[in-house]
C-alpha atoms as a PDB file:
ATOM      1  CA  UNK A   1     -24.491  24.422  33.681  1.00  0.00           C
ATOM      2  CA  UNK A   2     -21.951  26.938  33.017  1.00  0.00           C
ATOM      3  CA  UNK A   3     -20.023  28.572  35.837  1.00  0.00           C
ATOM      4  CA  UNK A   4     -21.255  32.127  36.233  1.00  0.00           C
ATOM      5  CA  UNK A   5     -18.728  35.152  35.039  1.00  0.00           C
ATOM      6  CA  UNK A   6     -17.357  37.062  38.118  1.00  0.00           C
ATOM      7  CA  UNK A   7     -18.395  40.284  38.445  1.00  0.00           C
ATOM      8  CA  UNK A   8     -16.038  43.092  36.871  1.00  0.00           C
ATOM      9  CA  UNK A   9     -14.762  45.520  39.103  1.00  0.00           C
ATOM     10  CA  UNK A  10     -15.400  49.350  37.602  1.00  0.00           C
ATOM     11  CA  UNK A  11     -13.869  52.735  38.340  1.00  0.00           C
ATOM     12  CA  UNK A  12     -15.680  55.932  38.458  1.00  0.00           C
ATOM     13  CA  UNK A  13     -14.747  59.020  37.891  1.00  0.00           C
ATOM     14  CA  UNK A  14     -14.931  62.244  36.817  1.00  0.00           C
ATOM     15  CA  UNK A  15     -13.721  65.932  36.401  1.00  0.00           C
ATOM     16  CA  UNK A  16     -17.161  67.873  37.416  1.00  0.00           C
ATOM     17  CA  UNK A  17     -16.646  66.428  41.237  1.00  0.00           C
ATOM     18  CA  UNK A  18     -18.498  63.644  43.253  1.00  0.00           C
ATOM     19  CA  UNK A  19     -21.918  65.666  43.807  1.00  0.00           C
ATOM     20  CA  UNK A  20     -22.092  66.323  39.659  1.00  0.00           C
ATOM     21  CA  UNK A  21     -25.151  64.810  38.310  1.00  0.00           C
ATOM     22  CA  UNK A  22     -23.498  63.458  35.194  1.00  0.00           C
ATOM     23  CA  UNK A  23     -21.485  61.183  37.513  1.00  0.00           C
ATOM     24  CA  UNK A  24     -24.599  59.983  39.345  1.00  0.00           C
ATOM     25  CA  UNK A  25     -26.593  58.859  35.929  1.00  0.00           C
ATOM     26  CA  UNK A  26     -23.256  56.878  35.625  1.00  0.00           C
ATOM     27  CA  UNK A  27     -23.110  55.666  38.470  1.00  0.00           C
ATOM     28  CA  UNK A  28     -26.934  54.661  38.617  1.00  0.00           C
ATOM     29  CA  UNK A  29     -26.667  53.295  35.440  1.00  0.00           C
ATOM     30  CA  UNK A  30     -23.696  51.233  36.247  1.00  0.00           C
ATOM     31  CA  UNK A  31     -24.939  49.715  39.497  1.00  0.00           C
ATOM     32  CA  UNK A  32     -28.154  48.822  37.703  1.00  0.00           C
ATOM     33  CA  UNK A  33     -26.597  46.794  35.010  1.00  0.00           C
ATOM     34  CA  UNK A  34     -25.414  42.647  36.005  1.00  0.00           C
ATOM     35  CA  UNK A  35     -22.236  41.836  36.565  1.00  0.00           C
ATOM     36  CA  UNK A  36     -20.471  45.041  37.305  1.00  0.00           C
ATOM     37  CA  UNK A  37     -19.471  46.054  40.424  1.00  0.00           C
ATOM     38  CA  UNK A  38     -18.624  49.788  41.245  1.00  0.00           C
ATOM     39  CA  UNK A  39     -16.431  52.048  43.128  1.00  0.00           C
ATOM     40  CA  UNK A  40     -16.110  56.031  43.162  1.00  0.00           C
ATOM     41  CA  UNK A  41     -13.201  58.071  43.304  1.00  0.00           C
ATOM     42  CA  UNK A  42     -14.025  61.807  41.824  1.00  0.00           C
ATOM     43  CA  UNK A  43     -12.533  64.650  42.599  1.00  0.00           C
ATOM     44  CA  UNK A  44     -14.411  66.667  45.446  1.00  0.00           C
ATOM     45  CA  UNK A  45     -14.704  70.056  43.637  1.00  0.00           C
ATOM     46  CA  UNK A  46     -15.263  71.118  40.188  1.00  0.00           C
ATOM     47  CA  UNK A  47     -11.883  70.115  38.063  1.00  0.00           C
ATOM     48  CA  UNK A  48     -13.143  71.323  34.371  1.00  0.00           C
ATOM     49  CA  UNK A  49     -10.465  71.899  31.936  1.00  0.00           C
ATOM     50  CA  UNK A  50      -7.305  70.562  34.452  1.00  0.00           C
ATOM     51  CA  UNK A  51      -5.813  68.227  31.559  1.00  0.00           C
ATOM     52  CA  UNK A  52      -3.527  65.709  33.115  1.00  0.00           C
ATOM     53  CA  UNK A  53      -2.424  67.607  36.000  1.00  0.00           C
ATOM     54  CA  UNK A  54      -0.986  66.454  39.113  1.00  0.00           C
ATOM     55  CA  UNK A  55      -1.121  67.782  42.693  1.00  0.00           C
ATOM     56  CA  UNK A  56       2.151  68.498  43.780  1.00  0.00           C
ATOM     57  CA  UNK A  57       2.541  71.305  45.628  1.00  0.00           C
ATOM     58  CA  UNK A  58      -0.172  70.924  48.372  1.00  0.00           C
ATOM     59  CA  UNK A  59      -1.539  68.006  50.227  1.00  0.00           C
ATOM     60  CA  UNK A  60      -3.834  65.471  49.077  1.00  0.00           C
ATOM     61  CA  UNK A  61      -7.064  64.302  51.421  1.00  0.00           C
ATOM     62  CA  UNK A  62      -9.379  61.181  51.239  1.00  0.00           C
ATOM     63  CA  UNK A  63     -12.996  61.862  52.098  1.00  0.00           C
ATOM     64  CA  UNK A  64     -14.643  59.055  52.904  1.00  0.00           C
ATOM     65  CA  UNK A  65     -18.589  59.391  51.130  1.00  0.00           C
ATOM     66  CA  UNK A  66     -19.698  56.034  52.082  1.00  0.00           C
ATOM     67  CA  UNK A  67     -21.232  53.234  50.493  1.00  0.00           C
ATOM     68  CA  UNK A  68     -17.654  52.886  48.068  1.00  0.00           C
ATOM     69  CA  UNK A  69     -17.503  56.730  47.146  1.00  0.00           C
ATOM     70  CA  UNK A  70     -14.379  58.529  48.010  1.00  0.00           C
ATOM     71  CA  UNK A  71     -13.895  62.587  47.049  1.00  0.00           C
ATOM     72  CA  UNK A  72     -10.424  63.414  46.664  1.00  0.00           C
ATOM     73  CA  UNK A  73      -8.561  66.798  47.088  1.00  0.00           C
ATOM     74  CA  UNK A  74      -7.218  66.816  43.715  1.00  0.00           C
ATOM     75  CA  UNK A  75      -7.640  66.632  40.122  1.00  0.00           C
ATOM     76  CA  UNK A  76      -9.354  63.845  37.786  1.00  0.00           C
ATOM     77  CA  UNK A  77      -5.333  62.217  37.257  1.00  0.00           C
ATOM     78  CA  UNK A  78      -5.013  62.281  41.309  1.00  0.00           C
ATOM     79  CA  UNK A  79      -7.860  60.575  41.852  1.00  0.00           C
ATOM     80  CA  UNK A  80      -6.837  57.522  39.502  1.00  0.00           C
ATOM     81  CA  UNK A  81      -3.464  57.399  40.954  1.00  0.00           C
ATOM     82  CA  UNK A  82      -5.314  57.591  44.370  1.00  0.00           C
ATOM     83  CA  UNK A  83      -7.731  55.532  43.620  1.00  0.00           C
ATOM     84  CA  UNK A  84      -4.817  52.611  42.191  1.00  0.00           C
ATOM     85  CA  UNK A  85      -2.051  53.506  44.421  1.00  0.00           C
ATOM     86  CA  UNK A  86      -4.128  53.883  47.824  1.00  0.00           C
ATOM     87  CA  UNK A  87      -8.027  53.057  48.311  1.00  0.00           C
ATOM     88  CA  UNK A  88      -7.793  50.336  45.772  1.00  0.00           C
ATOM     89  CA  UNK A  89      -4.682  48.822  46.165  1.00  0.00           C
ATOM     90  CA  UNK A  90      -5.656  45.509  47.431  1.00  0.00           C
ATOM     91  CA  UNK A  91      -8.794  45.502  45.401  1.00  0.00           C
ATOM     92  CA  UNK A  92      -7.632  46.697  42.189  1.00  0.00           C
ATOM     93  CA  UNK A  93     -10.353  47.684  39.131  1.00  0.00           C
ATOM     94  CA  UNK A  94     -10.811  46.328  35.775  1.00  0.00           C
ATOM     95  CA  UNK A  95     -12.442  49.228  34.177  1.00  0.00           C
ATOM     96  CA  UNK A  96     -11.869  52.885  34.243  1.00  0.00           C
ATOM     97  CA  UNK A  97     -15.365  54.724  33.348  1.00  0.00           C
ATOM     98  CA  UNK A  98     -15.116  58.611  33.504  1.00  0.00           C
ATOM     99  CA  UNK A  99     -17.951  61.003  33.416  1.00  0.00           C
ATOM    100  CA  UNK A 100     -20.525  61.812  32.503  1.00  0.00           C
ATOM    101  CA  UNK A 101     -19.284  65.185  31.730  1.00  0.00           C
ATOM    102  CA  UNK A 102     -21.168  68.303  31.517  1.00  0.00           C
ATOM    103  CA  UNK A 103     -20.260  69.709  28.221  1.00  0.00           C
ATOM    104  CA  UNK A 104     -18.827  67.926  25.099  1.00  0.00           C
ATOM    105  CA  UNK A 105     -14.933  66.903  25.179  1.00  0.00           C
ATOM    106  CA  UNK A 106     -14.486  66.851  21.351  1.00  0.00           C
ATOM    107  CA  UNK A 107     -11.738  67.489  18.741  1.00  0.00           C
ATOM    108  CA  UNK A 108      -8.493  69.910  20.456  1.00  0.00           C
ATOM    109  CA  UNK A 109     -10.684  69.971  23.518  1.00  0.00           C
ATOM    110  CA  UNK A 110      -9.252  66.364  24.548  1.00  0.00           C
ATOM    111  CA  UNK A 111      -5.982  67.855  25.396  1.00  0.00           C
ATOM    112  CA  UNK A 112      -7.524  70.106  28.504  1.00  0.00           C
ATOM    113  CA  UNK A 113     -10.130  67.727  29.056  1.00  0.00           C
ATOM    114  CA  UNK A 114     -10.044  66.268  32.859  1.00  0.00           C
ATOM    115  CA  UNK A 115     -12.953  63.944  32.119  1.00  0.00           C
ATOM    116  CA  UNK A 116     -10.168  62.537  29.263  1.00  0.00           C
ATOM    117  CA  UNK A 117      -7.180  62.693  31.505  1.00  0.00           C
ATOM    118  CA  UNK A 118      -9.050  60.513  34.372  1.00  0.00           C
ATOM    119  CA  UNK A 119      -9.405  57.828  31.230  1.00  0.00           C
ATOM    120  CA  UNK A 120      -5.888  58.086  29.808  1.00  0.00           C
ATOM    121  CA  UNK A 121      -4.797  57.798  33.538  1.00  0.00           C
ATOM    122  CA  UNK A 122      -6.653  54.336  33.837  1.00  0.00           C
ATOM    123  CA  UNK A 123      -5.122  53.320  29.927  1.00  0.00           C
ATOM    124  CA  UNK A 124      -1.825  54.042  31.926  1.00  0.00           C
ATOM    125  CA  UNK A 125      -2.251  51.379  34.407  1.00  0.00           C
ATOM    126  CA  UNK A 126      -3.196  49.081  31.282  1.00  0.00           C
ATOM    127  CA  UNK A 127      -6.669  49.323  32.155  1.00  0.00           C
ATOM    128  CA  UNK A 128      -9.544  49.596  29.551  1.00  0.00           C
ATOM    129  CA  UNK A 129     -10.779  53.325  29.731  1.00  0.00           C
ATOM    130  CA  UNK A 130     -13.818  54.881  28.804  1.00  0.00           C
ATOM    131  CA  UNK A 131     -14.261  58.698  28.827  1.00  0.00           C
ATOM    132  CA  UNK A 132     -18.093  60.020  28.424  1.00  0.00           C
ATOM    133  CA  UNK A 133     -19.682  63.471  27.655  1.00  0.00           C
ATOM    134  CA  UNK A 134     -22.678  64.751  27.146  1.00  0.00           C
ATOM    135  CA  UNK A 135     -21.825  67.026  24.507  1.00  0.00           C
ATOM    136  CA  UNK A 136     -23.757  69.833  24.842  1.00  0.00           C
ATOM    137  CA  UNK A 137     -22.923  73.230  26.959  1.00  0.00           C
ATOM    138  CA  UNK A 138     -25.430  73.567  28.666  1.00  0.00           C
ATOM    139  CA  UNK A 139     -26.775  69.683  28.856  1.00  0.00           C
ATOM    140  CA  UNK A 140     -30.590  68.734  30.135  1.00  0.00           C
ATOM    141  CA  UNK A 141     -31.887  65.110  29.514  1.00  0.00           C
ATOM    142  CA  UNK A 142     -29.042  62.547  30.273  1.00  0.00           C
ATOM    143  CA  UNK A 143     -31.429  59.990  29.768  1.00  0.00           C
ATOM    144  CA  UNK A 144     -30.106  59.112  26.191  1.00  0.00           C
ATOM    145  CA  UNK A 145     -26.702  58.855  27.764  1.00  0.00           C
ATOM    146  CA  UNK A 146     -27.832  56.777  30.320  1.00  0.00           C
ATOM    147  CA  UNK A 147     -30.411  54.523  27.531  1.00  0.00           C
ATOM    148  CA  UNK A 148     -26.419  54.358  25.803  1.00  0.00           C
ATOM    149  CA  UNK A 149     -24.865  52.952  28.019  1.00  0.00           C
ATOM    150  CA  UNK A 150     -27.306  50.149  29.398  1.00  0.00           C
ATOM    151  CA  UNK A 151     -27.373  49.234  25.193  1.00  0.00           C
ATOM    152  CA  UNK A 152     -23.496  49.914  24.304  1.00  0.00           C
ATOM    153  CA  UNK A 153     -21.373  49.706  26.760  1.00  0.00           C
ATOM    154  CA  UNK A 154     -21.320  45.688  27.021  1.00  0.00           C
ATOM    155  CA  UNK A 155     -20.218  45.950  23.099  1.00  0.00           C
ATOM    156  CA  UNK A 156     -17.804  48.479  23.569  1.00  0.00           C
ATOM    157  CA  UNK A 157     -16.100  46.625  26.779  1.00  0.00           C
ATOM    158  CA  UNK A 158     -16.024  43.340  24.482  1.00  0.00           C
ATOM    159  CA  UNK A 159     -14.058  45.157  22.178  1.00  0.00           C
ATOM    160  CA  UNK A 160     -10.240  44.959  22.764  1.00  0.00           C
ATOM    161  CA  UNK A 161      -8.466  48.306  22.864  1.00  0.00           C
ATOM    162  CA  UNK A 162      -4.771  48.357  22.151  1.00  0.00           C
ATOM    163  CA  UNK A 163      -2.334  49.158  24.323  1.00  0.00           C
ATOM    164  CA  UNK A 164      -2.265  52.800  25.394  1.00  0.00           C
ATOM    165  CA  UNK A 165      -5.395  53.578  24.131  1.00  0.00           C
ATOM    166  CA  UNK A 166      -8.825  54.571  25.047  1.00  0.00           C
ATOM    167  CA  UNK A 167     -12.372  55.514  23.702  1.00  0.00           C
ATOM    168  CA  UNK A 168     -13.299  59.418  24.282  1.00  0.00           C
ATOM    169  CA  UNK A 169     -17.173  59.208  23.952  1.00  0.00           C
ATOM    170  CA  UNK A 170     -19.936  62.054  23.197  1.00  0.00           C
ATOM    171  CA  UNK A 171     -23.409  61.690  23.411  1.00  0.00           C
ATOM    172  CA  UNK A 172     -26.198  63.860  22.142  1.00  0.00           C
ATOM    173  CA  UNK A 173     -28.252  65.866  24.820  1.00  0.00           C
ATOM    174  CA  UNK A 174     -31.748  64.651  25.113  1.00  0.00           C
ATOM    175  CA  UNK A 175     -34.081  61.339  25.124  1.00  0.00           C
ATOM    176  CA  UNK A 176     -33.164  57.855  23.960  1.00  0.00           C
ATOM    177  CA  UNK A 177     -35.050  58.284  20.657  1.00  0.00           C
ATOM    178  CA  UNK A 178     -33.082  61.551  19.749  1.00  0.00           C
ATOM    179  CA  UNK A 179     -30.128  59.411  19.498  1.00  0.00           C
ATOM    180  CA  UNK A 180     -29.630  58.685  15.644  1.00  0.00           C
ATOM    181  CA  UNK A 181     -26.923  55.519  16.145  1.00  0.00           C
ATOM    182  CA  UNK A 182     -23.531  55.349  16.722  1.00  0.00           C
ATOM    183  CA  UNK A 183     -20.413  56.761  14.477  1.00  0.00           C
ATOM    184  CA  UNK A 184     -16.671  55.728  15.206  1.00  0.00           C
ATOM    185  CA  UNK A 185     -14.956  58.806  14.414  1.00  0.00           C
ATOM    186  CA  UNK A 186     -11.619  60.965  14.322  1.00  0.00           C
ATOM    187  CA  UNK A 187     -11.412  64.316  16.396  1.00  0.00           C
ATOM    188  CA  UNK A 188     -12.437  67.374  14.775  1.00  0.00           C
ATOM    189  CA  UNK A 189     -11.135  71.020  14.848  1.00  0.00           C
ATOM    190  CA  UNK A 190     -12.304  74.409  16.607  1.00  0.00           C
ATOM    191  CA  UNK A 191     -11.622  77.697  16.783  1.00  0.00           C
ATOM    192  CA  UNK A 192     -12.151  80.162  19.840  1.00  0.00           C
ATOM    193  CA  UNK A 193     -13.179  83.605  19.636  1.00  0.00           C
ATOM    194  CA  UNK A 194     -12.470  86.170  22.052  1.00  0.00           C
ATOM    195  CA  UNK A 195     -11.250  83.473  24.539  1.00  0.00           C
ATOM    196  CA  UNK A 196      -9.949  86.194  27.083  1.00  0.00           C
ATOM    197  CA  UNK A 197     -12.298  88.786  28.102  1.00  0.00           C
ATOM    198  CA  UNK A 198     -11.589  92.183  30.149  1.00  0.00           C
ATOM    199  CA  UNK A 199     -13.784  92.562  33.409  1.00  0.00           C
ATOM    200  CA  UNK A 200     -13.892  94.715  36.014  1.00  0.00           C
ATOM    201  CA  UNK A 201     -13.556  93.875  39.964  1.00  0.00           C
ATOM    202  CA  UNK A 202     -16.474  95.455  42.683  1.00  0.00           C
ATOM    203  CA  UNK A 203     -13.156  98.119  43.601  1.00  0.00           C
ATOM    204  CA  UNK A 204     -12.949  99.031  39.790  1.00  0.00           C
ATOM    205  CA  UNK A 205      -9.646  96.722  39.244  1.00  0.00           C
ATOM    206  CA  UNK A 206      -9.360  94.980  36.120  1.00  0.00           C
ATOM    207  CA  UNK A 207      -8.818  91.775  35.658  1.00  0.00           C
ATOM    208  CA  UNK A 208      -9.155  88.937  32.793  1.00  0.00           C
ATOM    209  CA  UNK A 209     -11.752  85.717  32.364  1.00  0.00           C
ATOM    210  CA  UNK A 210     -11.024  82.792  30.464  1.00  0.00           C
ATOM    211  CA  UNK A 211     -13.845  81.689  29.194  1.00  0.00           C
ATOM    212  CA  UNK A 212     -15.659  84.282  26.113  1.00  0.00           C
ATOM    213  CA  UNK A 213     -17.623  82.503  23.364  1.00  0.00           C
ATOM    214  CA  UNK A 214     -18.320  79.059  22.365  1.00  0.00           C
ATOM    215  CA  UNK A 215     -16.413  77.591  19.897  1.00  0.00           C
ATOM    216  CA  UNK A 216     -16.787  77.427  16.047  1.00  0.00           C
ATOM    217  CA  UNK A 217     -16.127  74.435  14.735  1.00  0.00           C
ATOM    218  CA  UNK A 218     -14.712  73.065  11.152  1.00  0.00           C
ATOM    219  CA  UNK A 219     -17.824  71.096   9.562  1.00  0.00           C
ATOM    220  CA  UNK A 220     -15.907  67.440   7.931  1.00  0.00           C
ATOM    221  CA  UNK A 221     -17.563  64.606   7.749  1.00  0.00           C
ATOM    222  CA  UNK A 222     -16.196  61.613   9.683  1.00  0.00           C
ATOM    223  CA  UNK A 223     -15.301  63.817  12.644  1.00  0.00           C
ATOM    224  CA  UNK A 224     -16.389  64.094  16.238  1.00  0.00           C
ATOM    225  CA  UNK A 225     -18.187  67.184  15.691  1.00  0.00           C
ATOM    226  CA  UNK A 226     -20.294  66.263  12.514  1.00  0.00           C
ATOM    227  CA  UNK A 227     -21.264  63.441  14.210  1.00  0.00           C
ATOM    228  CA  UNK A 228     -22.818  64.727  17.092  1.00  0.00           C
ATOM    229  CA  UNK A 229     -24.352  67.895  15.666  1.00  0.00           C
ATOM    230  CA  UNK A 230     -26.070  64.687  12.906  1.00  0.00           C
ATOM    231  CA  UNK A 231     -27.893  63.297  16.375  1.00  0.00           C
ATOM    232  CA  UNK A 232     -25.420  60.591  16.377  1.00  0.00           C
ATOM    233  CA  UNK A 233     -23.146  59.183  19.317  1.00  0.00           C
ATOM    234  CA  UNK A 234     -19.170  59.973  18.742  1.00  0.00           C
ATOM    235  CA  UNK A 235     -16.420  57.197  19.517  1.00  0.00           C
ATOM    236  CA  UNK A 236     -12.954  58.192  19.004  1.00  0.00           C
ATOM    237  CA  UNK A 237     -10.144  55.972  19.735  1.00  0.00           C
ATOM    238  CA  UNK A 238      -7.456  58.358  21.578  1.00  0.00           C
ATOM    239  CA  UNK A 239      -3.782  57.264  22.152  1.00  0.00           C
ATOM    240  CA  UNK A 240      -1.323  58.129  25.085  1.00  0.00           C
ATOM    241  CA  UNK A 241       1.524  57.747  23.098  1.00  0.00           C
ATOM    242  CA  UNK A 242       1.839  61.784  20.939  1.00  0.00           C
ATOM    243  CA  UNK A 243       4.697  60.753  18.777  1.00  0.00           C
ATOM    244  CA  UNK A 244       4.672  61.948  14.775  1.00  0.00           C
ATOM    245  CA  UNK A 245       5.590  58.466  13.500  1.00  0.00           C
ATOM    246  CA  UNK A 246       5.443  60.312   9.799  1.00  0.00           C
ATOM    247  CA  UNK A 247       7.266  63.747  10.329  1.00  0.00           C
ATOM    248  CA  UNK A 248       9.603  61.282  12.925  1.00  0.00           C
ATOM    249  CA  UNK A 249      11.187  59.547   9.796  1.00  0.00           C
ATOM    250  CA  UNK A 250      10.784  62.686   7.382  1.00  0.00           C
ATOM    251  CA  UNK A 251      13.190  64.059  10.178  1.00  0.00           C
ATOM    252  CA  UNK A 252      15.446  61.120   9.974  1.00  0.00           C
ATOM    253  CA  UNK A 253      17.807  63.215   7.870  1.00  0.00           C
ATOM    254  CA  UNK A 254      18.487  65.697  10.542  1.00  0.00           C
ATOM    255  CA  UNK A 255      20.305  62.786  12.548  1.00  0.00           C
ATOM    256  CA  UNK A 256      24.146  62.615  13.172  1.00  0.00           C
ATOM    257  CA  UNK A 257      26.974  61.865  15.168  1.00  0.00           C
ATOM    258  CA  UNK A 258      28.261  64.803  16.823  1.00  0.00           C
ATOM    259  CA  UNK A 259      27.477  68.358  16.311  1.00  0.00           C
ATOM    260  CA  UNK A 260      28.095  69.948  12.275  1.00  0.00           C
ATOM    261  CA  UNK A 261      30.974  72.472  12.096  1.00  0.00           C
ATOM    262  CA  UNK A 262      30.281  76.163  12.820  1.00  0.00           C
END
């Protein structure tokens, strides 16, 4: 008889906060599957769009949610360092899971994502890190999501990711059997339109809203985008590390030792 494999310890989080209902089909889904274990550290407000920020210029707060769910005062990068640095310190994770967002994290997206920055938080502390969307703006049936991850996610965990990277994940809104397959793909490219728009306060004082219309995006094959508008789920392996290896040794010839004459 072979000796059973211990349970792996999972992190949850998110960037829609603790009470979101994408993080609770992940969280079901999770704590239904064998040999996973899970704890929840989210951030206790809505934290949409707060890239890889960090809290520090106001004070941070635990709230205790029972049954191993914390809410943190903070962004979706506090609560991983929170999570590793303080609640879990003596119990450390060996997955970071975060999502499942409300709204697709796809192509330039990733850099203001906070589901994404809770996930390349976790690849910092050399943990395998998953980030999961539902990638649709205004998303209704996570039950394809959840039907994904009860099928996938023991395939994509066997899978060794390099070090310093992560998988950013989006999954079609809608039923298990409007899922098409799977496509490993590369991160495609939008374009806003009227991003800022004028409004007016209740004391007639204008002021500006981020937000306007919904992107436009670039229709290429192989990319995040395609994929998902085809019905199909989107892996894209992400890195931490930014650096231009190319243009870095194009540039080589700009190197030398002191400054050139005026």
């Amino acid at each position: 008889m072979t000796k059973s494999q211990p349970e792996r310890h999972v992190l949850i989080t998110n960037d829609d906060g603790i009470d979101a209902h994408g993080l609770a089909v992940l969280e079901e889904t999770i704590r239904s599957m064998p040999g996973f274990r899970v704890t929840v550290v989210a951030p206790s407000d809505q934290q949409s769009a707060s890239s890889h920020s960090l809290t520090l210029t106001s004070p941070l707060r635990i709230l205790d949610r029972g049954d191993g769910r914390y809410a943190v005062t903070g962004t979706p990068t506090d609560t991983v360092l929170v999570a590793m640095e303080k609640i879990l310190r003596s119990d450390p994770p060996d997955i970071v899971l975060s999502g499942i967002n409300h709204g697709p994290n796809m192509g330039e997206d990733v850099i203001y994502s906070g589901t994404v920055a809770a996930a390349m938080e976790g690849t910092m502390f050399g943990l395998p890190s998953y980030a999961f969307s539902l990638a649709a703006w205004h998303p209704t049936d996570f039950s394809g999501a959840a039907e994904f991850l009860r099928r996938m996610l023991p395939s994509l965990l066997e899978f060794p990711l390099a070090k310093g990277s992560l998988l950013n994940i989006n999954i079609p809104d809608g039923p298990p059997h409007a899922i098409g397959g799977v496509r490993v793909t590369r991160l495609g490219s939008r374009v806003y339109q009227n991003v800022i728009t004028d409004q007016v306060d209740p004391h007639g004082r204008p002021y500006l809203w981020i937000g306007g219309q919904g992107p436009t995006w670039e229709r290429e094959q192989g990319t995040d985008y395609s994929s998902v508008e085809e019905g199909f789920v989107s892996i894209t392996p992400l890195m931490v590390d930014l650096t231009h290896y190319d243009m870095m040794q194009q540039m080589k010839a700009l190197e030398r030792d002191g400054l050139p004459d005026a």
